[in-house]
PDB file of N, CA and C in Angstrom:
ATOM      1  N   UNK A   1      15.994  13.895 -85.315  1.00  0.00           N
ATOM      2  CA  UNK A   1      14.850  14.679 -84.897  1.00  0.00           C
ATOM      3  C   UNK A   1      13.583  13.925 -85.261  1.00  0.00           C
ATOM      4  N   UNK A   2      12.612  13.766 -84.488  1.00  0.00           N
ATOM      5  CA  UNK A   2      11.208  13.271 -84.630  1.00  0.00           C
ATOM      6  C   UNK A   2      10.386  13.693 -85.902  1.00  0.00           C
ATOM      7  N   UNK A   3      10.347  12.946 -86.607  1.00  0.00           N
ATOM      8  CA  UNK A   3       9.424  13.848 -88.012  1.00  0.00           C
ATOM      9  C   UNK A   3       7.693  14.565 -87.382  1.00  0.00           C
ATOM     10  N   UNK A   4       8.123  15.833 -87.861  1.00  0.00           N
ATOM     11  CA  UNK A   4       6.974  16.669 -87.241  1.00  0.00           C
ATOM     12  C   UNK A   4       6.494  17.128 -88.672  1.00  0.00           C
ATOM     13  N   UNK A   5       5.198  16.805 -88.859  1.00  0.00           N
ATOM     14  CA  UNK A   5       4.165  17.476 -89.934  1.00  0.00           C
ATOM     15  C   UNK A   5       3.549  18.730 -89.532  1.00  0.00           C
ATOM     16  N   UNK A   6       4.084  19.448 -90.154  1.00  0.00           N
ATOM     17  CA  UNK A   6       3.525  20.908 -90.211  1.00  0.00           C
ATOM     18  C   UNK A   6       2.622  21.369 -91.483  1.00  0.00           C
ATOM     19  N   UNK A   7       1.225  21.405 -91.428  1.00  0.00           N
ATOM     20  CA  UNK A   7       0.260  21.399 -92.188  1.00  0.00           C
ATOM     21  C   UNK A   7       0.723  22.765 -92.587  1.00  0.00           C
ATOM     22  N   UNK A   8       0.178  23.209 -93.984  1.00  0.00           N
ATOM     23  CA  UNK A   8      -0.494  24.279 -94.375  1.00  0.00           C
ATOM     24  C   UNK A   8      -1.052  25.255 -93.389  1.00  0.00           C
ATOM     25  N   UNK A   9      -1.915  24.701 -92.472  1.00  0.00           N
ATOM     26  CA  UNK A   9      -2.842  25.444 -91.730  1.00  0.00           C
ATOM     27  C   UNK A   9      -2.153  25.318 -90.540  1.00  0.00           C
ATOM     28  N   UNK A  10      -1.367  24.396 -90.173  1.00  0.00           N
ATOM     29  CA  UNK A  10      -0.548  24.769 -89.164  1.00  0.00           C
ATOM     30  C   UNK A  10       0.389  25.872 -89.248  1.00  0.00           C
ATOM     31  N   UNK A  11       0.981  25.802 -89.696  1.00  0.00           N
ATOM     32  CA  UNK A  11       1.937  27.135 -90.086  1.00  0.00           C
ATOM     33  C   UNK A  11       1.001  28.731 -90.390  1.00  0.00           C
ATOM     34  N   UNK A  12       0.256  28.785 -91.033  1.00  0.00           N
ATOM     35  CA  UNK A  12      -0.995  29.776 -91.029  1.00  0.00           C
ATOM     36  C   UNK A  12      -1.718  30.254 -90.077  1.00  0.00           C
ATOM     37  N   UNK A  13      -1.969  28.798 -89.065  1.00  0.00           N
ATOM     38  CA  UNK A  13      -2.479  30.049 -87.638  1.00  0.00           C
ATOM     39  C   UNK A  13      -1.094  29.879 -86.713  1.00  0.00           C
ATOM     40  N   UNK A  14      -0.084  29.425 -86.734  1.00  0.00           N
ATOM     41  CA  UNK A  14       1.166  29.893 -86.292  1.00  0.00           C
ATOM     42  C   UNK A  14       1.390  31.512 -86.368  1.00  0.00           C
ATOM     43  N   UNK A  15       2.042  31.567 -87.851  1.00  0.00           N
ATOM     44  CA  UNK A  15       2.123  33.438 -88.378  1.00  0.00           C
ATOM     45  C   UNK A  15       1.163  33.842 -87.725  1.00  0.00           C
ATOM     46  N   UNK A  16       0.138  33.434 -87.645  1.00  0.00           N
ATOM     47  CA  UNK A  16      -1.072  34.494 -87.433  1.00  0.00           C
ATOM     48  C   UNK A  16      -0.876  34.682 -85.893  1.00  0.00           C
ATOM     49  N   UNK A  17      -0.541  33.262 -85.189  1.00  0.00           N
ATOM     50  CA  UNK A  17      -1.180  34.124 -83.837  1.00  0.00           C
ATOM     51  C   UNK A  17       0.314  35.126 -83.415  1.00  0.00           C
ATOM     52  N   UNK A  18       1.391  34.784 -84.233  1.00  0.00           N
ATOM     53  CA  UNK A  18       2.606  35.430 -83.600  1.00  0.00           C
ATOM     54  C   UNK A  18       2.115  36.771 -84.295  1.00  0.00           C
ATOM     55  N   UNK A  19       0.949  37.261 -84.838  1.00  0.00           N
ATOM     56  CA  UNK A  19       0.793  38.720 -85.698  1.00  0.00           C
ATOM     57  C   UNK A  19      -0.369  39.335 -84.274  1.00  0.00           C
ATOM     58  N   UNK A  20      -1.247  38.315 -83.960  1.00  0.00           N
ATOM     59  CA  UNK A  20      -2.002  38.754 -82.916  1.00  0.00           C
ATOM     60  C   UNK A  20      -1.484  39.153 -81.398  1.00  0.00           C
ATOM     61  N   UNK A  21      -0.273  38.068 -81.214  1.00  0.00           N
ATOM     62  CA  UNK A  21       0.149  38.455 -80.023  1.00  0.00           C
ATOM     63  C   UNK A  21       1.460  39.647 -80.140  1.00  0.00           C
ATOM     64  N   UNK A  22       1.656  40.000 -81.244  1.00  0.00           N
ATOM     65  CA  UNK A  22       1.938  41.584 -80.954  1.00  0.00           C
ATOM     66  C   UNK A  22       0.660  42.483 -81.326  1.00  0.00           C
ATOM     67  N   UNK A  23      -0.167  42.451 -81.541  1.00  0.00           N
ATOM     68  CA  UNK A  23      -1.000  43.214 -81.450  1.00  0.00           C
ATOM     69  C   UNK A  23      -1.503  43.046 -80.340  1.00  0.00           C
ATOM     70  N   UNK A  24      -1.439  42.479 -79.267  1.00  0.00           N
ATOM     71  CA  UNK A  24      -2.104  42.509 -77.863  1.00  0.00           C
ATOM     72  C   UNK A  24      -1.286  42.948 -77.074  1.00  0.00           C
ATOM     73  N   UNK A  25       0.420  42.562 -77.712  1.00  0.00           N
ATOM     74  CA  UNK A  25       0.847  43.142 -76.533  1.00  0.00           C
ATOM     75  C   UNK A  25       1.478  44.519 -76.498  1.00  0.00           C
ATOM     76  N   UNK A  26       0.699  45.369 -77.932  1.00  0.00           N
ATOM     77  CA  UNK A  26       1.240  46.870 -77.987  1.00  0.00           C
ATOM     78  C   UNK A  26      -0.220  47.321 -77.768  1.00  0.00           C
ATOM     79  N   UNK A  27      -1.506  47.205 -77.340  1.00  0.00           N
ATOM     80  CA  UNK A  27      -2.411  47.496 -76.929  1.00  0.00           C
ATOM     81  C   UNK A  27      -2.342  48.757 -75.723  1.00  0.00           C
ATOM     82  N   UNK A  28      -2.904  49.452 -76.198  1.00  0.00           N
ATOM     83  CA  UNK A  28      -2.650  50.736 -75.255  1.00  0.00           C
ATOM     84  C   UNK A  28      -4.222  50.965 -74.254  1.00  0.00           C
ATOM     85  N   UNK A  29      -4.989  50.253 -74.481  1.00  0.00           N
ATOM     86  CA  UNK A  29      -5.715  50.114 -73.342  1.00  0.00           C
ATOM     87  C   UNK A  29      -6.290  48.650 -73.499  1.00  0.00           C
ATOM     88  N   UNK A  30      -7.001  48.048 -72.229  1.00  0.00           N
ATOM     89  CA  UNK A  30      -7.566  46.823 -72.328  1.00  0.00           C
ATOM     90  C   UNK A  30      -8.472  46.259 -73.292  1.00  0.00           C
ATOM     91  N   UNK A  31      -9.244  47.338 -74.555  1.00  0.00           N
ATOM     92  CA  UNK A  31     -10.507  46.676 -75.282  1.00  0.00           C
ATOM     93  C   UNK A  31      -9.553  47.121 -76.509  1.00  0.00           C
ATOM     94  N   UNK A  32      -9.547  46.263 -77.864  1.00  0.00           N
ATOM     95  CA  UNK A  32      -8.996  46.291 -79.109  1.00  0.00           C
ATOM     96  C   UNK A  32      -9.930  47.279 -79.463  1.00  0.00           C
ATOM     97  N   UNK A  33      -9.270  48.115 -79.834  1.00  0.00           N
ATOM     98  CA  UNK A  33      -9.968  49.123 -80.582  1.00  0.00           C
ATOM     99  C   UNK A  33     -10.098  48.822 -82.106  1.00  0.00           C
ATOM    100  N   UNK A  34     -10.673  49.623 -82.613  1.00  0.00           N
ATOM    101  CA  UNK A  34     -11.191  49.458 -84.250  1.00  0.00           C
ATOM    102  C   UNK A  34     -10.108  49.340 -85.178  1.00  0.00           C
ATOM    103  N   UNK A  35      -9.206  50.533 -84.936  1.00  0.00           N
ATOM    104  CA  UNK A  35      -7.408  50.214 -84.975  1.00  0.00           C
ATOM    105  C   UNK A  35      -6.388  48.936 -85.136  1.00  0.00           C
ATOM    106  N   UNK A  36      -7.298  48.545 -83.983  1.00  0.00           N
ATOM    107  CA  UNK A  36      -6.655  47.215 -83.291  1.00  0.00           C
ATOM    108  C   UNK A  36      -6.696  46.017 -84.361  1.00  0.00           C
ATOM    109  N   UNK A  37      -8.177  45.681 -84.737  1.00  0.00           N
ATOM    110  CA  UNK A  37      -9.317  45.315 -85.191  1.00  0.00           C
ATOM    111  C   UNK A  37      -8.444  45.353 -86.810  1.00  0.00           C
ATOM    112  N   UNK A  38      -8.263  45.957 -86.822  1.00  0.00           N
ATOM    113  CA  UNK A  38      -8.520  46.380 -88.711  1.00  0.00           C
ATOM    114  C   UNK A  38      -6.935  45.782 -88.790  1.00  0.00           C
ATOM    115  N   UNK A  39      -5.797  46.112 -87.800  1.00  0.00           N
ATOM    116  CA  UNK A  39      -4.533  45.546 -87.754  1.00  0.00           C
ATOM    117  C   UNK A  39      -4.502  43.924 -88.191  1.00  0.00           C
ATOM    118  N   UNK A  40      -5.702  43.062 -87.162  1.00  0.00           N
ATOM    119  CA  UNK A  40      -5.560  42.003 -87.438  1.00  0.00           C
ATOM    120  C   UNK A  40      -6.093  41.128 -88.570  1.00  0.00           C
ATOM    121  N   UNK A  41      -6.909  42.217 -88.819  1.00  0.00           N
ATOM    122  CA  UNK A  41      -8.025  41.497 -90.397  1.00  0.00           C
ATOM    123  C   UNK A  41      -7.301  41.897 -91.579  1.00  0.00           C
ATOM    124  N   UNK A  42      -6.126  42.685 -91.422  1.00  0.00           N
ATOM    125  CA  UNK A  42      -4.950  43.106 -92.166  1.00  0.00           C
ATOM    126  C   UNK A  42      -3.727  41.897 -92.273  1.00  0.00           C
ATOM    127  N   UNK A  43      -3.315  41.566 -91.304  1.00  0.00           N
ATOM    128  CA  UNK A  43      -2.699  40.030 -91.134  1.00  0.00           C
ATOM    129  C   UNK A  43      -3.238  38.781 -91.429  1.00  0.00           C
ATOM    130  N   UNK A  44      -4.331  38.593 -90.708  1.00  0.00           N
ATOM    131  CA  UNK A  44      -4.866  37.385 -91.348  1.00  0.00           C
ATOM    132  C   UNK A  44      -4.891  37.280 -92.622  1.00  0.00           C
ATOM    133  N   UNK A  45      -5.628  38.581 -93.600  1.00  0.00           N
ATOM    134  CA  UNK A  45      -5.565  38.269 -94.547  1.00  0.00           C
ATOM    135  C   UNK A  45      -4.233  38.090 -95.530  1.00  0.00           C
ATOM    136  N   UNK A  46      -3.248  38.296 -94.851  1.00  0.00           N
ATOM    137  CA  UNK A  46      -1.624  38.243 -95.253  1.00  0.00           C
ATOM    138  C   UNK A  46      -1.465  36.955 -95.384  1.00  0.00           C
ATOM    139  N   UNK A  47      -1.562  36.498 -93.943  1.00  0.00           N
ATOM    140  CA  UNK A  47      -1.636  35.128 -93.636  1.00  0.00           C
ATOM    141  C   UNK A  47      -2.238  34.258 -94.973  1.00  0.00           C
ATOM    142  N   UNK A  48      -3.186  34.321 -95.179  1.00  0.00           N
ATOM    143  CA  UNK A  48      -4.443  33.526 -95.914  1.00  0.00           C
ATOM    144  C   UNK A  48      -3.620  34.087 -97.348  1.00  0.00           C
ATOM    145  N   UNK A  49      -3.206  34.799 -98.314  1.00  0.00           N
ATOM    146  CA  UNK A  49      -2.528  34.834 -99.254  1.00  0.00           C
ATOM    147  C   UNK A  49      -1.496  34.019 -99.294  1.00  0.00           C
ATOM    148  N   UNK A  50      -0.725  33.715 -98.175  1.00  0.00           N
ATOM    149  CA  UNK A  50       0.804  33.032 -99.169  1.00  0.00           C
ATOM    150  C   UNK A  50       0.401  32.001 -99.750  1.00  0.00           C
ATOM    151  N   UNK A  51       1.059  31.277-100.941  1.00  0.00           N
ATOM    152  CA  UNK A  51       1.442  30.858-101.627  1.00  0.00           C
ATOM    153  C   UNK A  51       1.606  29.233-101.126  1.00  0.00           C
ATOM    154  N   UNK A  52       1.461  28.547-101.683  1.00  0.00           N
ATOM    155  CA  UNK A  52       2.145  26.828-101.524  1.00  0.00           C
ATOM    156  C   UNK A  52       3.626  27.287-101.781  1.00  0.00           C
ATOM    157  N   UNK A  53       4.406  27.871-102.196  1.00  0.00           N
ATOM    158  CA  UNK A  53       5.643  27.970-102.104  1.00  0.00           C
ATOM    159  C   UNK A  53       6.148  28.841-100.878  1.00  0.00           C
ATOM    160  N   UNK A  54       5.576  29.920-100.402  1.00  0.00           N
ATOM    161  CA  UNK A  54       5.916  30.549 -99.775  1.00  0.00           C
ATOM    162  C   UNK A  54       5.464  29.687 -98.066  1.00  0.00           C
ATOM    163  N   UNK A  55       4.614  28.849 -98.096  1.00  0.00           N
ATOM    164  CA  UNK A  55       3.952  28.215 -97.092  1.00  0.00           C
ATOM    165  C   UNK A  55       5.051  26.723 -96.769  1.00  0.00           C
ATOM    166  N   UNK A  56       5.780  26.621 -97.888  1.00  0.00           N
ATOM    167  CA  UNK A  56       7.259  25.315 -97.775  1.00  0.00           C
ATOM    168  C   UNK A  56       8.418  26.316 -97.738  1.00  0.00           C
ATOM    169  N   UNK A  57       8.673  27.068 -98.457  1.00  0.00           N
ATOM    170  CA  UNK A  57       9.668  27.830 -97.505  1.00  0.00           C
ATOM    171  C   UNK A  57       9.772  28.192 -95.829  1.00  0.00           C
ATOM    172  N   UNK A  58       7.985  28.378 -95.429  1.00  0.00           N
ATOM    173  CA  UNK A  58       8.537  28.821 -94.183  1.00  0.00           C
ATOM    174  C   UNK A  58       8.734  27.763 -93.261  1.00  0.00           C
ATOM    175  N   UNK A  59       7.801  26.679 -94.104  1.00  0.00           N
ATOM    176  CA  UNK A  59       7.631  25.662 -93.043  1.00  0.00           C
ATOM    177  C   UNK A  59       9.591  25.054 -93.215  1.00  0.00           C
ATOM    178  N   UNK A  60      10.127  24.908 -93.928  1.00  0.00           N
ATOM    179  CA  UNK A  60      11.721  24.791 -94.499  1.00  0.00           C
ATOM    180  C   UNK A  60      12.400  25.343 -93.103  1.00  0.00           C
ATOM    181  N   UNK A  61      12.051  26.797 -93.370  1.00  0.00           N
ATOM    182  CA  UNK A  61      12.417  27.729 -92.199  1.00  0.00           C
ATOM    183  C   UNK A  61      12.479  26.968 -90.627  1.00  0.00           C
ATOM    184  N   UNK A  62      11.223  26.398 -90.418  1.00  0.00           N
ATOM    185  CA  UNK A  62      10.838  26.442 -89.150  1.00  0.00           C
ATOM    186  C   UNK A  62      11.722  25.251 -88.748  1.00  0.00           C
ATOM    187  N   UNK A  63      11.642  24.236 -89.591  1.00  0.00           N
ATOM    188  CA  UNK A  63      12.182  23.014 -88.936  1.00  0.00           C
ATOM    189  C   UNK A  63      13.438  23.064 -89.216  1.00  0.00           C
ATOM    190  N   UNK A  64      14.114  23.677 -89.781  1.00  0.00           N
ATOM    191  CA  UNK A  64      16.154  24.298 -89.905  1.00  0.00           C
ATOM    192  C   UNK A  64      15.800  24.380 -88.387  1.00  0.00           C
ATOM    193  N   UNK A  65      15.380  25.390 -87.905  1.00  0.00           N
ATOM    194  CA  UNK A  65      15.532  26.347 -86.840  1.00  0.00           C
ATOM    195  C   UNK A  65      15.576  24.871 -85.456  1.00  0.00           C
ATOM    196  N   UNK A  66      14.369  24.602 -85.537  1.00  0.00           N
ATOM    197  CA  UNK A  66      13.922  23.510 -84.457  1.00  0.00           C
ATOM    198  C   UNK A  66      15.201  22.032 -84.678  1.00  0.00           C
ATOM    199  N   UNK A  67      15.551  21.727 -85.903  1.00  0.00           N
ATOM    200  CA  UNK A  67      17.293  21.063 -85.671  1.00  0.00           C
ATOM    201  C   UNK A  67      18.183  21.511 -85.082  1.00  0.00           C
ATOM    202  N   UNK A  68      18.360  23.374 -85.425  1.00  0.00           N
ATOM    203  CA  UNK A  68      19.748  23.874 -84.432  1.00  0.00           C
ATOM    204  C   UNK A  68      19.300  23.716 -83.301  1.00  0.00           C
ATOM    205  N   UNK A  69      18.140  24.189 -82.459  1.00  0.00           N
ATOM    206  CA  UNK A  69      17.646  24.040 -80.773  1.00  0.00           C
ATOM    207  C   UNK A  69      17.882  22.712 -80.947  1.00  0.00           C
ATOM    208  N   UNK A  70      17.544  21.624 -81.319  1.00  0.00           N
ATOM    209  CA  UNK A  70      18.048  20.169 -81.044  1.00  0.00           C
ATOM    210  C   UNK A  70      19.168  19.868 -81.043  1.00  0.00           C
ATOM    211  N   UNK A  71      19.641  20.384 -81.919  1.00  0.00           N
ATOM    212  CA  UNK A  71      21.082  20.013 -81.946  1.00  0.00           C
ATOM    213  C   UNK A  71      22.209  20.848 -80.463  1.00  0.00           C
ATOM    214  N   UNK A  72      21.678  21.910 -80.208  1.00  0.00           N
ATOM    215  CA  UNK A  72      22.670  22.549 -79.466  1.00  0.00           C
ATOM    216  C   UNK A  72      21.811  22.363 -77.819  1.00  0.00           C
ATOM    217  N   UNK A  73      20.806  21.763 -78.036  1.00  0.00           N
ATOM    218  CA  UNK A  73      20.189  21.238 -76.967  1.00  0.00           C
ATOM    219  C   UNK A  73      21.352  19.785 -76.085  1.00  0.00           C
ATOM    220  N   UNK A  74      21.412  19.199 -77.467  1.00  0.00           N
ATOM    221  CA  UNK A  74      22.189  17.816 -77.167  1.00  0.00           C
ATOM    222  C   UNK A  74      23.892  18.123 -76.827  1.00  0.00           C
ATOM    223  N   UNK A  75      23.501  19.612 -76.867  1.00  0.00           N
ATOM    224  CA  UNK A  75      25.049  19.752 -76.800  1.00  0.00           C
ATOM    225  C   UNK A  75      25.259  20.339 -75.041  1.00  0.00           C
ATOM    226  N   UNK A  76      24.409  20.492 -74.875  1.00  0.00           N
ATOM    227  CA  UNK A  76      24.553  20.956 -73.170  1.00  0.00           C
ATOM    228  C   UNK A  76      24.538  20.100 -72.433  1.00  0.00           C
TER     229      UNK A  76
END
């Protein structure tokens, strides 16, 4: 597999936008409401807490994951 660097901050607005794009896509009308709003300044700031450990675990996470799609990629 290609060595891929996954920053800190890469992985951070990763989580984040996968926290935004369910919040857009359970949106019950077209303008984010205040609701909406407070959901995501609730995540981000989730986001913006983890940890240097918790930020190599996920990044750990991510690239396991992206070997099996490679691997079972090469297998088709």
């Amino acid at each position: 597999m290609t060595n891929i660097n996954l920053s800190d901050d890469l992985i951070k607005d990763f989580i984040y936008s996968m926290y935004r794009k369910e919040v857009l896509l359970n949106l019950k009308g077209v303008v984010l409401t205040d609701e909406d709003r407070k959901q995501l300044h609730e995540k981000r700031d989730f986001v913006n807490r983890l940890s240097e450990t918790e930020l190599a675990d996920i990044r750990c996470w991510v690239l396991d994951k992206l070997k099996v799609l490679e691997s079972q990629h090469k297998q088709d």
